[in-house]
PDB file of N, CA and C in Angstrom:
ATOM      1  N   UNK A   1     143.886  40.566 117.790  1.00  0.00           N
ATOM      2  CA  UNK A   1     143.338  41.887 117.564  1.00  0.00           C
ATOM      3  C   UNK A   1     141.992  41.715 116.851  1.00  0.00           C
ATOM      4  N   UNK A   2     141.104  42.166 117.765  1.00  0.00           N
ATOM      5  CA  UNK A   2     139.670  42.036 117.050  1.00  0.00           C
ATOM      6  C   UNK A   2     139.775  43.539 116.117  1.00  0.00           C
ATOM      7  N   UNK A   3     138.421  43.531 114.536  1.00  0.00           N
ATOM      8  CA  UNK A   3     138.364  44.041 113.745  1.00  0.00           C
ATOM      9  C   UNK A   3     137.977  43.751 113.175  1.00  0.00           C
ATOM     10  N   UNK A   4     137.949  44.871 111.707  1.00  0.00           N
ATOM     11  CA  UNK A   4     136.704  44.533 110.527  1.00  0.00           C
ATOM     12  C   UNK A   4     138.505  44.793 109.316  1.00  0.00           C
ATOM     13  N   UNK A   5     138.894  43.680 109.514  1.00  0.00           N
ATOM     14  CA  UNK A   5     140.101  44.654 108.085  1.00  0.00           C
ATOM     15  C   UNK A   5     140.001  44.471 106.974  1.00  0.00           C
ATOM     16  N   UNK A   6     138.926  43.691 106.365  1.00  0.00           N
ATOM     17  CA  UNK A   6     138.872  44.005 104.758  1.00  0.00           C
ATOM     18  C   UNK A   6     137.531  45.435 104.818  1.00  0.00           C
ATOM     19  N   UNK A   7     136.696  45.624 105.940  1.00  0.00           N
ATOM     20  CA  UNK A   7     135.846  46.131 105.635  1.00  0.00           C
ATOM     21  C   UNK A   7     136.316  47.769 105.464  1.00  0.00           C
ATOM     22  N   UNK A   8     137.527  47.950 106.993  1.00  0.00           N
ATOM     23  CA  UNK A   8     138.030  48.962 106.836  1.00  0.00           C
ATOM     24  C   UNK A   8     138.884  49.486 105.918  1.00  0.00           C
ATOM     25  N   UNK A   9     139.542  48.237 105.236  1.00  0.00           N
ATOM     26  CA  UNK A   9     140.476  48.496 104.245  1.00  0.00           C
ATOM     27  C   UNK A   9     139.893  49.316 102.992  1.00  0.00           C
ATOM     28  N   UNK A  10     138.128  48.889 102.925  1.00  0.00           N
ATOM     29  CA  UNK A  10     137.516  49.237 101.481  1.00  0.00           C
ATOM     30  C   UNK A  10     136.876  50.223 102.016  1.00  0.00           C
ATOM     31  N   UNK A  11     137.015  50.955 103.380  1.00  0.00           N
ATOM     32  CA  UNK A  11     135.707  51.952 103.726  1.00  0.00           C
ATOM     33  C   UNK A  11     135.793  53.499 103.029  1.00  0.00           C
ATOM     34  N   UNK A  12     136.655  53.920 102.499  1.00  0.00           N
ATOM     35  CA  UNK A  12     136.813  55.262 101.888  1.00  0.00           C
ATOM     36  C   UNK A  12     136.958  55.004 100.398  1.00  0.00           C
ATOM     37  N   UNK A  13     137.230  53.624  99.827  1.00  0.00           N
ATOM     38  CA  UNK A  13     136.790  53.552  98.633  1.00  0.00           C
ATOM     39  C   UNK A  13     135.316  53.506  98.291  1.00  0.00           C
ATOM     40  N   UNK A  14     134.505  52.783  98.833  1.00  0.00           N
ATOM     41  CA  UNK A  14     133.291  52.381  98.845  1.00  0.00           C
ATOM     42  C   UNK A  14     132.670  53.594  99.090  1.00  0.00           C
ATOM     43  N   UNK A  15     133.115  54.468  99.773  1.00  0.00           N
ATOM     44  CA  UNK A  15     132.171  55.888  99.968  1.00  0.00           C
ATOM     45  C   UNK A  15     132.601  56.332  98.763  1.00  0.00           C
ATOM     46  N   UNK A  16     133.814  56.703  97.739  1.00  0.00           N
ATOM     47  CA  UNK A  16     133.722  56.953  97.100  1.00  0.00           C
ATOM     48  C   UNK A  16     133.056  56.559  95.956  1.00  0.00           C
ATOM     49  N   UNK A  17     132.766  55.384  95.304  1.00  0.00           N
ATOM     50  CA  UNK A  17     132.239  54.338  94.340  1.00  0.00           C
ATOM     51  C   UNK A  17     130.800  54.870  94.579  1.00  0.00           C
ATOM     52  N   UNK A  18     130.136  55.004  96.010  1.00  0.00           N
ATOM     53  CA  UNK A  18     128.898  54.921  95.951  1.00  0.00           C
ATOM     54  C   UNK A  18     128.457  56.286  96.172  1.00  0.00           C
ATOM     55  N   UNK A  19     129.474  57.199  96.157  1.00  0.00           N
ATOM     56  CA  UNK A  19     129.194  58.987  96.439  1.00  0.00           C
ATOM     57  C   UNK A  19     128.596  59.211  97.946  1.00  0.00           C
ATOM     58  N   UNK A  20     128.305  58.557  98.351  1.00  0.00           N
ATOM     59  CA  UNK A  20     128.212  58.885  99.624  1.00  0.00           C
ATOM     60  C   UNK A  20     128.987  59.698 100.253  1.00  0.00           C
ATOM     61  N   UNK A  21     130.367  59.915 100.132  1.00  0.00           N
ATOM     62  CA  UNK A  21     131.420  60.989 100.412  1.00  0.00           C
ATOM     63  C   UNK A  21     131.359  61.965  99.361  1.00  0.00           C
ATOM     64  N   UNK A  22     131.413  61.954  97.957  1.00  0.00           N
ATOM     65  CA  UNK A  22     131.179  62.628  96.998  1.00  0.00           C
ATOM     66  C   UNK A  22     130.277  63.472  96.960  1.00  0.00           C
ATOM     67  N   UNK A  23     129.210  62.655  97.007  1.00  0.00           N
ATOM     68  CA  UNK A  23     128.201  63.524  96.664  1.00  0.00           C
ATOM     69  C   UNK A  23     127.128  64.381  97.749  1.00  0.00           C
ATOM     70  N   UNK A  24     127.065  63.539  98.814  1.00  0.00           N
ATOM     71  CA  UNK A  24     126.204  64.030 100.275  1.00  0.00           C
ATOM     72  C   UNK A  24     126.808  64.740 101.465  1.00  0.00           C
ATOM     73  N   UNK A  25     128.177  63.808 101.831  1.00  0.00           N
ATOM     74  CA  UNK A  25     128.888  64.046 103.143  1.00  0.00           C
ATOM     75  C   UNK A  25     129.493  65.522 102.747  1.00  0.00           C
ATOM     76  N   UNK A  26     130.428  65.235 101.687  1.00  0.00           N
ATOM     77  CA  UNK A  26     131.256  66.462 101.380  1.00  0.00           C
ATOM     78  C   UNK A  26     130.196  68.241 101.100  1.00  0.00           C
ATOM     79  N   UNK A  27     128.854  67.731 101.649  1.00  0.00           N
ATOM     80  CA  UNK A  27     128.259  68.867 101.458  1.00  0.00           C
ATOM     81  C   UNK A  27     127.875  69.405 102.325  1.00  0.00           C
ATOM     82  N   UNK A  28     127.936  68.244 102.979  1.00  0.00           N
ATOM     83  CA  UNK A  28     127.194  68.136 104.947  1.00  0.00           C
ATOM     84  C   UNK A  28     128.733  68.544 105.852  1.00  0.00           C
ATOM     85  N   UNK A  29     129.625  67.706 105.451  1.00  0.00           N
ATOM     86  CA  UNK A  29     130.668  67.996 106.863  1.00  0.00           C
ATOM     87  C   UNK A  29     130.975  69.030 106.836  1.00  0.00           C
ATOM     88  N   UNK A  30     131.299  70.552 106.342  1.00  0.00           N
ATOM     89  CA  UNK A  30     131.924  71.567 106.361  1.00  0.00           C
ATOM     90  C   UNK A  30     130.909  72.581 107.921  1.00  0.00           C
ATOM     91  N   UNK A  31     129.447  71.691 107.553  1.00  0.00           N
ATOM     92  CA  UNK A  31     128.580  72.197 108.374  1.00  0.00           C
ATOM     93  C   UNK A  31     128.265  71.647 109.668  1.00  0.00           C
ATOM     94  N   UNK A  32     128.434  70.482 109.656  1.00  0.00           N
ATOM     95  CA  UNK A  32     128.339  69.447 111.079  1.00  0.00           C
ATOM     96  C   UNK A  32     129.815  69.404 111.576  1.00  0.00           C
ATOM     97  N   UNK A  33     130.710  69.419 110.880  1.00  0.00           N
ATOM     98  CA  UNK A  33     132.054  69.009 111.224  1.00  0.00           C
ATOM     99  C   UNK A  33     132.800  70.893 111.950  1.00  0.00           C
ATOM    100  N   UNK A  34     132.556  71.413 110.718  1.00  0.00           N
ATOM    101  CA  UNK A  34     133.554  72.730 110.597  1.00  0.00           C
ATOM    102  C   UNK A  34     132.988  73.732 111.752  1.00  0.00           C
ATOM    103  N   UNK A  35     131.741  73.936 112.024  1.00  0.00           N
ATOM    104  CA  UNK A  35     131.398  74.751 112.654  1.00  0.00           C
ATOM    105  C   UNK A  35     131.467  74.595 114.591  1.00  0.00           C
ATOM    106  N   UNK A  36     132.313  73.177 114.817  1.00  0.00           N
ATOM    107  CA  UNK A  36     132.442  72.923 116.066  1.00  0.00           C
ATOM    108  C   UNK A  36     133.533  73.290 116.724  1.00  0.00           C
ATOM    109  N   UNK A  37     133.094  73.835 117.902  1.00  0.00           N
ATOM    110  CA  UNK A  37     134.268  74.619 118.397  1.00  0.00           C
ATOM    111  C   UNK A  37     134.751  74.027 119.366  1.00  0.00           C
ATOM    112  N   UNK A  38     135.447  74.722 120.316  1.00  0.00           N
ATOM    113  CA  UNK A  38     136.491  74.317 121.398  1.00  0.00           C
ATOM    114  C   UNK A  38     136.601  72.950 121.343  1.00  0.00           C
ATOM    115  N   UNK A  39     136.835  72.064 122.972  1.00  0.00           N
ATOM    116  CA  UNK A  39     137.202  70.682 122.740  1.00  0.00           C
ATOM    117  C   UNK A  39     135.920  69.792 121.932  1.00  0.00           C
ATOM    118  N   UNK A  40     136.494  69.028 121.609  1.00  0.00           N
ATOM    119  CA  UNK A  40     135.267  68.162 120.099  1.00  0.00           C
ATOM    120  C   UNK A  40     135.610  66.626 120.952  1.00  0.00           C
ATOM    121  N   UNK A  41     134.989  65.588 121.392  1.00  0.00           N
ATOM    122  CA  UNK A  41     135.341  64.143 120.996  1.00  0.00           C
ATOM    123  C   UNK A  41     134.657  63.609 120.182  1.00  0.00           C
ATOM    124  N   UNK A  42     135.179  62.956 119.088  1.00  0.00           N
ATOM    125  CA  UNK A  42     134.846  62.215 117.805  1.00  0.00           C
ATOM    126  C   UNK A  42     134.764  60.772 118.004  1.00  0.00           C
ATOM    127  N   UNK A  43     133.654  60.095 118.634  1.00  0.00           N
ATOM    128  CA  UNK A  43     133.574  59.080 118.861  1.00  0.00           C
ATOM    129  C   UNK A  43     133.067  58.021 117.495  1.00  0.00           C
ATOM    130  N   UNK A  44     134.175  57.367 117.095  1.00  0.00           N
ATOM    131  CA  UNK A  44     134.074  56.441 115.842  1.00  0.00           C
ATOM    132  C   UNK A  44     134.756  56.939 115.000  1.00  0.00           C
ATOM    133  N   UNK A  45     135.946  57.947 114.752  1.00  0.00           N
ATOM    134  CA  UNK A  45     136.095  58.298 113.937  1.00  0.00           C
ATOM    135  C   UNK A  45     136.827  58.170 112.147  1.00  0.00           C
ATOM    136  N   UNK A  46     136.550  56.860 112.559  1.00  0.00           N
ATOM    137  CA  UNK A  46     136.467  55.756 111.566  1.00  0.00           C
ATOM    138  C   UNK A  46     138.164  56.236 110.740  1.00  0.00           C
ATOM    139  N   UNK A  47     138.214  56.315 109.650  1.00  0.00           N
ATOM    140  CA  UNK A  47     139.565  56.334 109.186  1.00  0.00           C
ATOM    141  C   UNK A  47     139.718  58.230 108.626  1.00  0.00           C
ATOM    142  N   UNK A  48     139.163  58.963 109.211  1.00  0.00           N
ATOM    143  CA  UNK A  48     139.703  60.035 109.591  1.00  0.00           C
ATOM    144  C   UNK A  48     138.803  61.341 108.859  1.00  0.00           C
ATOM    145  N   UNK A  49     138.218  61.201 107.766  1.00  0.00           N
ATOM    146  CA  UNK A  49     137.429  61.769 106.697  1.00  0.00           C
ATOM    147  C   UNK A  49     136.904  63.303 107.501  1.00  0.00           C
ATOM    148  N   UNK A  50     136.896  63.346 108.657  1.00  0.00           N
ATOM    149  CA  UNK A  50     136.376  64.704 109.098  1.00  0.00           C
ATOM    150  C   UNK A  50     137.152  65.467 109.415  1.00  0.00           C
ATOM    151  N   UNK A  51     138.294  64.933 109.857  1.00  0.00           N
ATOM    152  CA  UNK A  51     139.426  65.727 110.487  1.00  0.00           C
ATOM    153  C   UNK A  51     139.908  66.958 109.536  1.00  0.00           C
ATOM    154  N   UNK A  52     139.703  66.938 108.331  1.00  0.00           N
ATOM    155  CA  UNK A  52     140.607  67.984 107.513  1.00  0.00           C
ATOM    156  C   UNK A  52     138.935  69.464 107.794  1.00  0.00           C
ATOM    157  N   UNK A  53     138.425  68.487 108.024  1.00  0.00           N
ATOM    158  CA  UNK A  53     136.838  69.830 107.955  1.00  0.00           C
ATOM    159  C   UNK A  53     137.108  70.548 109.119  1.00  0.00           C
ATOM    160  N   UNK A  54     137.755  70.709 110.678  1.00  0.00           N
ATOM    161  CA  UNK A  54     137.678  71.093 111.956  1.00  0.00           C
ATOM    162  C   UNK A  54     138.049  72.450 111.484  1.00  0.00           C
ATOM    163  N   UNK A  55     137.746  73.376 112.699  1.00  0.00           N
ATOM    164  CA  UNK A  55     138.591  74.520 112.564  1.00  0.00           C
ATOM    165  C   UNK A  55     139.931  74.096 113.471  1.00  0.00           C
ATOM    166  N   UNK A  56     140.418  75.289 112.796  1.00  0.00           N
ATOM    167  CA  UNK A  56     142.464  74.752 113.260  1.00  0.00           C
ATOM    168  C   UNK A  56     142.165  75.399 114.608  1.00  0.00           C
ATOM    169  N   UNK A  57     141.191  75.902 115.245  1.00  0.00           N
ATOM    170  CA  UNK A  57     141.145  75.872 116.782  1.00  0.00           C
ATOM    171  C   UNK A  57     140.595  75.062 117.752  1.00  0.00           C
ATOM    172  N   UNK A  58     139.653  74.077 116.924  1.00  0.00           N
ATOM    173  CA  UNK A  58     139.282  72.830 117.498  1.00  0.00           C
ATOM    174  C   UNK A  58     140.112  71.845 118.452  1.00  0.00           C
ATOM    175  N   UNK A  59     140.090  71.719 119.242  1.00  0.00           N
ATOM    176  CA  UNK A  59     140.805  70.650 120.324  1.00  0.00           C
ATOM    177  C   UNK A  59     140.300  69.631 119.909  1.00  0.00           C
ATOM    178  N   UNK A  60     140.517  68.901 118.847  1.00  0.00           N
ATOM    179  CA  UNK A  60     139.903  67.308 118.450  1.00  0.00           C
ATOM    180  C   UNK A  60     140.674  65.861 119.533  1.00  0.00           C
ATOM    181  N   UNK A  61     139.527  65.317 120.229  1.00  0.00           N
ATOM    182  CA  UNK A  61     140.180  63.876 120.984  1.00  0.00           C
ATOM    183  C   UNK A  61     139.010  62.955 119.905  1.00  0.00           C
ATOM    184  N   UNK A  62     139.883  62.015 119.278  1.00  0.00           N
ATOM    185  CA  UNK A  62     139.140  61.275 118.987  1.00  0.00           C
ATOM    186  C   UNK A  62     139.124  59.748 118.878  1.00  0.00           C
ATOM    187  N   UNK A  63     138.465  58.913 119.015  1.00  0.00           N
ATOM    188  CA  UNK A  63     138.492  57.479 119.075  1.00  0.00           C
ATOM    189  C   UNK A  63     137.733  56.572 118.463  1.00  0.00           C
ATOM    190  N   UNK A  64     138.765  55.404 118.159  1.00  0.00           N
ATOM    191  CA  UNK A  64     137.634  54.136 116.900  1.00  0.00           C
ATOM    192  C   UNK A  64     138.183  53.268 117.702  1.00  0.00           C
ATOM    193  N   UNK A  65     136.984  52.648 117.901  1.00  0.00           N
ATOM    194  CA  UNK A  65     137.199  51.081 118.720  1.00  0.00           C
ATOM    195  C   UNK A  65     137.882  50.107 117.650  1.00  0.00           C
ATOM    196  N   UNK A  66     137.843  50.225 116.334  1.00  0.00           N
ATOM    197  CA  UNK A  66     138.247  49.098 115.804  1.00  0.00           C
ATOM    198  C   UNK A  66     139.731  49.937 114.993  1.00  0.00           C
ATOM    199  N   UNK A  67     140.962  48.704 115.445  1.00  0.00           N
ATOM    200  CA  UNK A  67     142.147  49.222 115.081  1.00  0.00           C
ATOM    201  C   UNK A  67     142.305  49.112 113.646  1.00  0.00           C
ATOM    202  N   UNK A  68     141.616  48.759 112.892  1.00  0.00           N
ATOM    203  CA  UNK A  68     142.385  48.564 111.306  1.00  0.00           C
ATOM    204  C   UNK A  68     141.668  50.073 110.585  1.00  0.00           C
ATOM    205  N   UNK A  69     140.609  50.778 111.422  1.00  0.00           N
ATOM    206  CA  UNK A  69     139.793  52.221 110.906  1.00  0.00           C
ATOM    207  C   UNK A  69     141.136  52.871 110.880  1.00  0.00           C
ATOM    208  N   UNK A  70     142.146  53.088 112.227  1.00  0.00           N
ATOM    209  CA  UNK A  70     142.793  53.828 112.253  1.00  0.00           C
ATOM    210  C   UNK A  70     143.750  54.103 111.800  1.00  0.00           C
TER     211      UNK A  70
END
């Protein structure tokens, strides 16, 4: 199984440590993420961080090439 698994293992800590999720994304996704409608594909969607932003009518398909994101 190809992959990144220490990188993915640390990828939502490291956004946190460095605010990048804290401080930028969490200000941005409600607006890039939330406001998309009908079917959505989420290509990369790394270990999941947008999914709680969708509207609950969103048809989300989404995919990460690398299995340890998911």
């Amino acid at each position: 199984m190809k992959g990144h698994r220490w990188f993915a293992g640390a990828y939502d800590f490291m956004n946190q440590v460095t605010g990048t999720e804290t401080k930028f994304m969490v200000r941005h996704r409600p607006h890039i993420v939330g406001e998309a409608e009908g079917r959505v594909l989420e290509v990369g969607a790394g270990t999941g961080a947008s999914f709680p932003y969708y509207a609950k009518t969103a048809e989300v398909i989404a995919t990460e090439p690398d299995p340890y994101m998911m």
